[in-house]
PDB file of N, CA and C in Angstrom:
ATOM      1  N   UNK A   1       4.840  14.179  -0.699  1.00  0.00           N
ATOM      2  CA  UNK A   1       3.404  14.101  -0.917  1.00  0.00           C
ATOM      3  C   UNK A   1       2.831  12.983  -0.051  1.00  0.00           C
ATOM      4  N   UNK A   2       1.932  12.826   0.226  1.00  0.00           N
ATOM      5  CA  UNK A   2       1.073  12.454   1.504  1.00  0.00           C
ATOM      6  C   UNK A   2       0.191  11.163   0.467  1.00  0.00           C
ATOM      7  N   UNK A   3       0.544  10.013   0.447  1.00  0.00           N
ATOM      8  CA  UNK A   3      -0.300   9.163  -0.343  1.00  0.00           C
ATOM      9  C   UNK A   3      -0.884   8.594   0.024  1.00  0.00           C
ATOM     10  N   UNK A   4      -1.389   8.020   1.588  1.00  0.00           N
ATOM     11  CA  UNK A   4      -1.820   7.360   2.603  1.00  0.00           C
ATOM     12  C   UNK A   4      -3.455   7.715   2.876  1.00  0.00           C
ATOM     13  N   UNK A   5      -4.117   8.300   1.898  1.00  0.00           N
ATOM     14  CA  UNK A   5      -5.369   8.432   1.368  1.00  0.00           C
ATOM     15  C   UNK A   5      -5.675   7.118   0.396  1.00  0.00           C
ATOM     16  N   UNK A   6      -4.861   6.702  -0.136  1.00  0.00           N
ATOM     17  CA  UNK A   6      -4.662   5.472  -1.251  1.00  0.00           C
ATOM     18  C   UNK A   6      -4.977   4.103  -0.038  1.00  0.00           C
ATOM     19  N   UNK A   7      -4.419   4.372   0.874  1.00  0.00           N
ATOM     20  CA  UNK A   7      -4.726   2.885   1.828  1.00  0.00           C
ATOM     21  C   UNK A   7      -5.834   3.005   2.603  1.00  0.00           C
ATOM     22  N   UNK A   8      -6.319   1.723   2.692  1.00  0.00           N
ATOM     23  CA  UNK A   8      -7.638   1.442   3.016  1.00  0.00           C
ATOM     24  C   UNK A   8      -7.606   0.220   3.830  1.00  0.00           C
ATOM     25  N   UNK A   9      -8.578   0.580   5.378  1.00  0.00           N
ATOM     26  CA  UNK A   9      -8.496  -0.482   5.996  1.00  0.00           C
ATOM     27  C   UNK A   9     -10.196  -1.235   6.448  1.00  0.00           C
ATOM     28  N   UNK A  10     -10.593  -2.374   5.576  1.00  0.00           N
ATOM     29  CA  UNK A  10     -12.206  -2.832   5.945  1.00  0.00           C
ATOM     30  C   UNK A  10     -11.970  -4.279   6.124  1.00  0.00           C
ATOM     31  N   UNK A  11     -12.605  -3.952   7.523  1.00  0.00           N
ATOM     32  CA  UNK A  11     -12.902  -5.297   7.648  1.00  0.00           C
ATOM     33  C   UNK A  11     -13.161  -6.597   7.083  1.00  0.00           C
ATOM     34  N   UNK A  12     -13.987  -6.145   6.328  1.00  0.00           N
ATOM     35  CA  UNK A  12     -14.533  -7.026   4.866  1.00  0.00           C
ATOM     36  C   UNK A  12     -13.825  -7.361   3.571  1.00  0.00           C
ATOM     37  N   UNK A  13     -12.735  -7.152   3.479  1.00  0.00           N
ATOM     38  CA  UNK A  13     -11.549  -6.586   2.522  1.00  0.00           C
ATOM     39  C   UNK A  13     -10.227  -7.718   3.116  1.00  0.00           C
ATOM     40  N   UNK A  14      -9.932  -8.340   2.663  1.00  0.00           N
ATOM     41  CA  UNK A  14      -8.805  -9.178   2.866  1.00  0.00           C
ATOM     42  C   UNK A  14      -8.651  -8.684   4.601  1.00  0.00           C
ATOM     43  N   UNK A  15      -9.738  -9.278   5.268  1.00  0.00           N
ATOM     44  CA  UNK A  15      -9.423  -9.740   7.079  1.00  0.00           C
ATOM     45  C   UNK A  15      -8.906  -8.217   7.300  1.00  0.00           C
ATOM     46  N   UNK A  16      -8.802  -7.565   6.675  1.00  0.00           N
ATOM     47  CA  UNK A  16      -8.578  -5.798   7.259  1.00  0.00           C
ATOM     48  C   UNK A  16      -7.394  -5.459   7.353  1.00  0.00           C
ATOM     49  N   UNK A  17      -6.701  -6.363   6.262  1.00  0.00           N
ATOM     50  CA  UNK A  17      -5.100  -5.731   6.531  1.00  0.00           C
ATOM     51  C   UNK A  17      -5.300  -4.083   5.705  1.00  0.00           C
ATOM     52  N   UNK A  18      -4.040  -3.698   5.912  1.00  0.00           N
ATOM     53  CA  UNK A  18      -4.493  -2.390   5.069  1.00  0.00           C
ATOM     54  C   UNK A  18      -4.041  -3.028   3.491  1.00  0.00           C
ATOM     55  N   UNK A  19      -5.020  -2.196   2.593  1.00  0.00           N
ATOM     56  CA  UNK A  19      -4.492  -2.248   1.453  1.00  0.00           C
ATOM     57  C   UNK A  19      -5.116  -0.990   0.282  1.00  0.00           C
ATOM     58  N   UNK A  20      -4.877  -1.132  -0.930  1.00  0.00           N
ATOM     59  CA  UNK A  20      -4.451   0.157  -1.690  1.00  0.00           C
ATOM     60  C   UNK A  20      -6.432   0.438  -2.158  1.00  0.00           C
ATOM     61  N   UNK A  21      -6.588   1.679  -2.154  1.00  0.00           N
ATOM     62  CA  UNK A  21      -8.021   1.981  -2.751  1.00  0.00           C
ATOM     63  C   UNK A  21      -9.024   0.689  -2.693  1.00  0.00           C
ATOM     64  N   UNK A  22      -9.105   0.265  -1.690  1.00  0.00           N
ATOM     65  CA  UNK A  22     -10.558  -0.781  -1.420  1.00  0.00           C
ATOM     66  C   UNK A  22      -9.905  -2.124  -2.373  1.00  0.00           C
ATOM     67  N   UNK A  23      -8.834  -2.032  -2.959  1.00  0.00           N
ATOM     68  CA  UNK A  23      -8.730  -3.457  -3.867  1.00  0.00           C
ATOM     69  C   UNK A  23      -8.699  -4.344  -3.212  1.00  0.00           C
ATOM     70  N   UNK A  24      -8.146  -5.663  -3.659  1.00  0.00           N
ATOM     71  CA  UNK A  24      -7.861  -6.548  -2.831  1.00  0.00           C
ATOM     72  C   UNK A  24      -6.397  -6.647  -3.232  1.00  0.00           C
ATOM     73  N   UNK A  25      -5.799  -5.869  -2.614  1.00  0.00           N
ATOM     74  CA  UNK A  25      -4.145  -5.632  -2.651  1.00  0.00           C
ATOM     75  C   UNK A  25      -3.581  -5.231  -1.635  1.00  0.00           C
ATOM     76  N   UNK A  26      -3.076  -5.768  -0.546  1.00  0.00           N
ATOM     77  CA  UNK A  26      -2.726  -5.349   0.706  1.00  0.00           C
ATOM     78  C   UNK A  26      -1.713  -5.411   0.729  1.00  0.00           C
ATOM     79  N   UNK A  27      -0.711  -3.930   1.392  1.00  0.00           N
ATOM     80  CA  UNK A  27       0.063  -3.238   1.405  1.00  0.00           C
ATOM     81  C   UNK A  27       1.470  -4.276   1.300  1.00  0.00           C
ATOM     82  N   UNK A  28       1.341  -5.275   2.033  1.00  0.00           N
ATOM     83  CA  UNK A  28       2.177  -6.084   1.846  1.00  0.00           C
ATOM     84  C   UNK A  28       2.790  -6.885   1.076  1.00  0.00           C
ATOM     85  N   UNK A  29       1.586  -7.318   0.207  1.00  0.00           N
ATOM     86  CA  UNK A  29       1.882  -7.918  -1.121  1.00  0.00           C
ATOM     87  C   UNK A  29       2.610  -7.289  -1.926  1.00  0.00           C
ATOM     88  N   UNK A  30       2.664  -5.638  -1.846  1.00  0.00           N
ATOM     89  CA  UNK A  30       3.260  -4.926  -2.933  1.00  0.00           C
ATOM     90  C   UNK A  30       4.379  -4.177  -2.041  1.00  0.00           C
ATOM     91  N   UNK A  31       4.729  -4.762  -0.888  1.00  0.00           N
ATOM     92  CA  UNK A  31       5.787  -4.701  -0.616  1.00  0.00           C
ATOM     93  C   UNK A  31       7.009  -5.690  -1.090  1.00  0.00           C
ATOM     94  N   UNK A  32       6.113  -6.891  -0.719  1.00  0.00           N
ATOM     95  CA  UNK A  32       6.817  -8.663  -1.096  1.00  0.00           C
ATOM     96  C   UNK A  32       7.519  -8.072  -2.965  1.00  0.00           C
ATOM     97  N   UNK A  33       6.766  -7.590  -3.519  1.00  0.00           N
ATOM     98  CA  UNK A  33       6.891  -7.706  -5.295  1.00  0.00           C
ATOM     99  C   UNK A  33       8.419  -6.348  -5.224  1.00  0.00           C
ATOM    100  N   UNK A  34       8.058  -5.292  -4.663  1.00  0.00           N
ATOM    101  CA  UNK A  34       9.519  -4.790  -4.467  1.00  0.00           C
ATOM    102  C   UNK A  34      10.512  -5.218  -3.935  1.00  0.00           C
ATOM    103  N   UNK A  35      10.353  -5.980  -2.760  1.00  0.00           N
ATOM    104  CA  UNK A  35      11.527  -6.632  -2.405  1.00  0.00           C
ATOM    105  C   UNK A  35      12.044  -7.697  -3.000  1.00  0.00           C
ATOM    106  N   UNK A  36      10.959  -8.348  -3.738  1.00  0.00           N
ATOM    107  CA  UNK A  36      11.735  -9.995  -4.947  1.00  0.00           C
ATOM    108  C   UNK A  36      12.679  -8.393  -5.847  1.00  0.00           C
ATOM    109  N   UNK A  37      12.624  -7.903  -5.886  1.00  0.00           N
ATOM    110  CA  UNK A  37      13.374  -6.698  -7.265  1.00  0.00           C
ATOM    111  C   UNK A  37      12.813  -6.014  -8.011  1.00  0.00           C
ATOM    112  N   UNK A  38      11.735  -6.419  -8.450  1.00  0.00           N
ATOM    113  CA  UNK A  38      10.870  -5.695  -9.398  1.00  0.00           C
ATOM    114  C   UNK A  38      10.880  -4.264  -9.100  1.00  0.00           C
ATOM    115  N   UNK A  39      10.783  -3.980 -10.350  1.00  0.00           N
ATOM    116  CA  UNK A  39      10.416  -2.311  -9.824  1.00  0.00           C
ATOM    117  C   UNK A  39       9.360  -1.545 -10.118  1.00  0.00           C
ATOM    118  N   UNK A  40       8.876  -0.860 -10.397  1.00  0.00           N
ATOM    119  CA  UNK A  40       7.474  -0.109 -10.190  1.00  0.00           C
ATOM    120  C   UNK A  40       7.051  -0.512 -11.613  1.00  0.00           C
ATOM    121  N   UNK A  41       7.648   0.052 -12.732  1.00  0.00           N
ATOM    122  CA  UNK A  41       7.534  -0.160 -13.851  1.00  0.00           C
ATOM    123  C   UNK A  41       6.950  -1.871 -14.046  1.00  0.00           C
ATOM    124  N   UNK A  42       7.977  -2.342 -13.564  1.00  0.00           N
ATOM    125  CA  UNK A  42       7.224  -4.426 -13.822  1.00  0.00           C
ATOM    126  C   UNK A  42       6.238  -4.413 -12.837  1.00  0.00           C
ATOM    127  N   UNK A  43       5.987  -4.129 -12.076  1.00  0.00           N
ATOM    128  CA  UNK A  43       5.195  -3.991 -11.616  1.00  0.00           C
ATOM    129  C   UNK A  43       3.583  -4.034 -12.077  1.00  0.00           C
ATOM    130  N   UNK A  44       3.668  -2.332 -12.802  1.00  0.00           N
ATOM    131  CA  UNK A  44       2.592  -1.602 -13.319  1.00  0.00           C
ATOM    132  C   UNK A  44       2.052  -2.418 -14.556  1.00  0.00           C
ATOM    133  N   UNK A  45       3.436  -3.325 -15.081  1.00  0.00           N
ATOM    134  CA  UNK A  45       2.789  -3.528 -16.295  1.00  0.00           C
ATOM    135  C   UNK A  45       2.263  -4.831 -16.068  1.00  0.00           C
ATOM    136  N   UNK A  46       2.951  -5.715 -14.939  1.00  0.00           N
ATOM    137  CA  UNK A  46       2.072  -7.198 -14.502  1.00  0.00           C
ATOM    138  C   UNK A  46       0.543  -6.637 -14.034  1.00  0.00           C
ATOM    139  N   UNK A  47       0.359  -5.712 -13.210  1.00  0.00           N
ATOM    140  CA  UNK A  47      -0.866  -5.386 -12.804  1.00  0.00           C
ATOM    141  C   UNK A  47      -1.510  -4.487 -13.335  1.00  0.00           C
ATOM    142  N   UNK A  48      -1.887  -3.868 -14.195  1.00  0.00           N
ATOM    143  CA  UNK A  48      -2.365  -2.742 -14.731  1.00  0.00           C
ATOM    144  C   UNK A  48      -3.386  -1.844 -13.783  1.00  0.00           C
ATOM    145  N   UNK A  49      -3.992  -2.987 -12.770  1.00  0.00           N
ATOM    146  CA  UNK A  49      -4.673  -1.998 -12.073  1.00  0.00           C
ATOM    147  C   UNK A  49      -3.843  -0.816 -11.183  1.00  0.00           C
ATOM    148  N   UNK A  50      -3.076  -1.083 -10.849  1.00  0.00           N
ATOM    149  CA  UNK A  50      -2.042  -0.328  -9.868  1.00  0.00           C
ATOM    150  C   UNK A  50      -1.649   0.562 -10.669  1.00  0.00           C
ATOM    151  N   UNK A  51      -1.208   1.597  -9.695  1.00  0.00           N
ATOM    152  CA  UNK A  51      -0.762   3.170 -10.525  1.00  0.00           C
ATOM    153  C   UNK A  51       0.529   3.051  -9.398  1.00  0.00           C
ATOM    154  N   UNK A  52       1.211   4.191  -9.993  1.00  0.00           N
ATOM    155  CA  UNK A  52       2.494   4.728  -9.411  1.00  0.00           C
ATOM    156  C   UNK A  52       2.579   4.867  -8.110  1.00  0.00           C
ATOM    157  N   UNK A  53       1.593   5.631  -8.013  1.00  0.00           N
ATOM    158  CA  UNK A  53       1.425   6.377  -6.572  1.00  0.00           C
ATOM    159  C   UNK A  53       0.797   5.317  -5.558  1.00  0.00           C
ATOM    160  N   UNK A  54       0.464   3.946  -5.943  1.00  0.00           N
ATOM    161  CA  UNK A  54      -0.483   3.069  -5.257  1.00  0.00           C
ATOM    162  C   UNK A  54       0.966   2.405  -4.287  1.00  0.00           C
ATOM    163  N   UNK A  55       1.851   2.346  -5.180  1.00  0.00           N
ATOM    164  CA  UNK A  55       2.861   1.459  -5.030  1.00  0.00           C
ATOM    165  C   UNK A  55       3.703   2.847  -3.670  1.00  0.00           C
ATOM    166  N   UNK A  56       3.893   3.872  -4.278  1.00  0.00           N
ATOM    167  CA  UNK A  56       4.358   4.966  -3.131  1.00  0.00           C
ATOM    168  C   UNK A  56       3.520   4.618  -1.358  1.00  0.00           C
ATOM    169  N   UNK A  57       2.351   4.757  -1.956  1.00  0.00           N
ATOM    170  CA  UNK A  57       1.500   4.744  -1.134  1.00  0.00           C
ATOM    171  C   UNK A  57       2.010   3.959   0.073  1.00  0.00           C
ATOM    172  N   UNK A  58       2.288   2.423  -0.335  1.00  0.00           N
ATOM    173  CA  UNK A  58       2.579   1.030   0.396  1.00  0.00           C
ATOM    174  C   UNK A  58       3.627   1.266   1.081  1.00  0.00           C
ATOM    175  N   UNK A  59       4.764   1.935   0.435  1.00  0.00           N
ATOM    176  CA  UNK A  59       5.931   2.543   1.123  1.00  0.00           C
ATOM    177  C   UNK A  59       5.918   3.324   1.946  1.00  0.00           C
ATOM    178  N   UNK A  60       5.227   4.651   1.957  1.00  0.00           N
ATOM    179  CA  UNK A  60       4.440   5.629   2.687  1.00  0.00           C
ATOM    180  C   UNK A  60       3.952   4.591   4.408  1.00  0.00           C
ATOM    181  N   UNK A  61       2.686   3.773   4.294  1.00  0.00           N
ATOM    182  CA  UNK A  61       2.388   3.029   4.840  1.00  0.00           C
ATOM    183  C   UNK A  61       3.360   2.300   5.865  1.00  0.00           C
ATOM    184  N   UNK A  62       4.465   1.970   5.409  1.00  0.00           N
ATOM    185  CA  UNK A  62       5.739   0.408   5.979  1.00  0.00           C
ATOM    186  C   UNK A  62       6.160   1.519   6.457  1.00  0.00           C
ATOM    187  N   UNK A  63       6.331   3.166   5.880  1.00  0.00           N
ATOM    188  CA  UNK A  63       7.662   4.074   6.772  1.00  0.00           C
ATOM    189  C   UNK A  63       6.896   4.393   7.857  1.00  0.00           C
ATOM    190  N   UNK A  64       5.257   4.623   8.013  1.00  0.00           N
ATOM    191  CA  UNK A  64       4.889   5.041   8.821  1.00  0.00           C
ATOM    192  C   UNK A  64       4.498   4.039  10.142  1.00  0.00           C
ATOM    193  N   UNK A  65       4.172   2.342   9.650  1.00  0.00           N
ATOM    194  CA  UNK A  65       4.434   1.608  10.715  1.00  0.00           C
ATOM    195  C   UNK A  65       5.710   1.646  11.408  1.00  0.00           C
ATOM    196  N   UNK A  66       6.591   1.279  10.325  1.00  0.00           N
ATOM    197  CA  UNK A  66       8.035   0.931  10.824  1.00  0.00           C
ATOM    198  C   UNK A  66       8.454   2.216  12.212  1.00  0.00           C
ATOM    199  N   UNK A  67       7.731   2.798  11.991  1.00  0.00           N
ATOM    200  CA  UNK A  67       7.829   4.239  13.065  1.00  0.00           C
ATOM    201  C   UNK A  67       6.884   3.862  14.307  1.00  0.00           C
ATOM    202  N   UNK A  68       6.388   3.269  14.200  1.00  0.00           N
ATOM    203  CA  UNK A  68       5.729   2.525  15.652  1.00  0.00           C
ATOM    204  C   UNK A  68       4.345   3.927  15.330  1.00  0.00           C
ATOM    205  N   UNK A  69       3.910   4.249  14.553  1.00  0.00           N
ATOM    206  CA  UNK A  69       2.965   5.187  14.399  1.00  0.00           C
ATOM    207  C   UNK A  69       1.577   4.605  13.606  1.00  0.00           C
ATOM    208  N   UNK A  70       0.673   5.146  13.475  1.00  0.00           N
ATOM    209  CA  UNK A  70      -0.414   4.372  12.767  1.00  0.00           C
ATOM    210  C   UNK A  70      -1.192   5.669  11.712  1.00  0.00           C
ATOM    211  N   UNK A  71      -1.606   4.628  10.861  1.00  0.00           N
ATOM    212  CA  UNK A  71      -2.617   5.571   9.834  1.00  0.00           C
ATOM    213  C   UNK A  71      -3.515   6.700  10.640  1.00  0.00           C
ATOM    214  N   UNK A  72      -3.910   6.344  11.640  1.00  0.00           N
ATOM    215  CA  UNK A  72      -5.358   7.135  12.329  1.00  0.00           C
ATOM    216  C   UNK A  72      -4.105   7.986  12.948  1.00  0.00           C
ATOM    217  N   UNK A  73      -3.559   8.108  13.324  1.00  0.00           N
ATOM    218  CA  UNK A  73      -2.525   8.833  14.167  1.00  0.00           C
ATOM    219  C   UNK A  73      -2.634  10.149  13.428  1.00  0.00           C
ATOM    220  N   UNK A  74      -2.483   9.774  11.899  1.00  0.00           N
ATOM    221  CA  UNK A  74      -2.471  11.012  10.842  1.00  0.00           C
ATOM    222  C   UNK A  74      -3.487  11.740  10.719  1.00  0.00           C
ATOM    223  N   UNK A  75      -4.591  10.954  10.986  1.00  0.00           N
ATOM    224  CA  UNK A  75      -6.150  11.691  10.254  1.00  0.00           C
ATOM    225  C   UNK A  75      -6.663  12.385  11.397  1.00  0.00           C
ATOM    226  N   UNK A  76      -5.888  12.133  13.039  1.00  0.00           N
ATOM    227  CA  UNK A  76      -6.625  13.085  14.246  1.00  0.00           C
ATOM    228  C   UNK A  76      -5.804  14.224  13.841  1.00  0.00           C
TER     229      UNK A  76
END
């Protein structure tokens, strides 16, 4: 499933990194919280704003940089 509708990139928004539905949660931060160990579940329940798929999303995001590829790449 394609979750990369969930990330959002504004200028005005934490300096324009990407991050999840306009929050101020950028993709990275909720990368940092999976990699300390946590898992989606501790996660969801430290943040309540975040959903399942927010957290997919971020992953979605890192597989598609890590590919030397970009968000807009997808949407042409």
């Amino acid at each position: 499933m394609n979750y990369l509708n969930r990330i959002t990139i504004n200028p005005d928004i934490c300096f324009g990194k990407p991050c999840i539905r306009g929050m101020r949660w950028p993709v990275g931060v909720i990368l940092d919280l999976i990699g300390s160990g946590m898992s989606f579940t501790e996660i969801i329940e430290d943040h309540p704003e975040l959903e399942k798929e927010d957290i997919l999303a971020a992953l979605q995001y890192a597989k598609l940089t890590s590919s030397g590829k970009s968000i807009y790449e997808l949407a042409s």
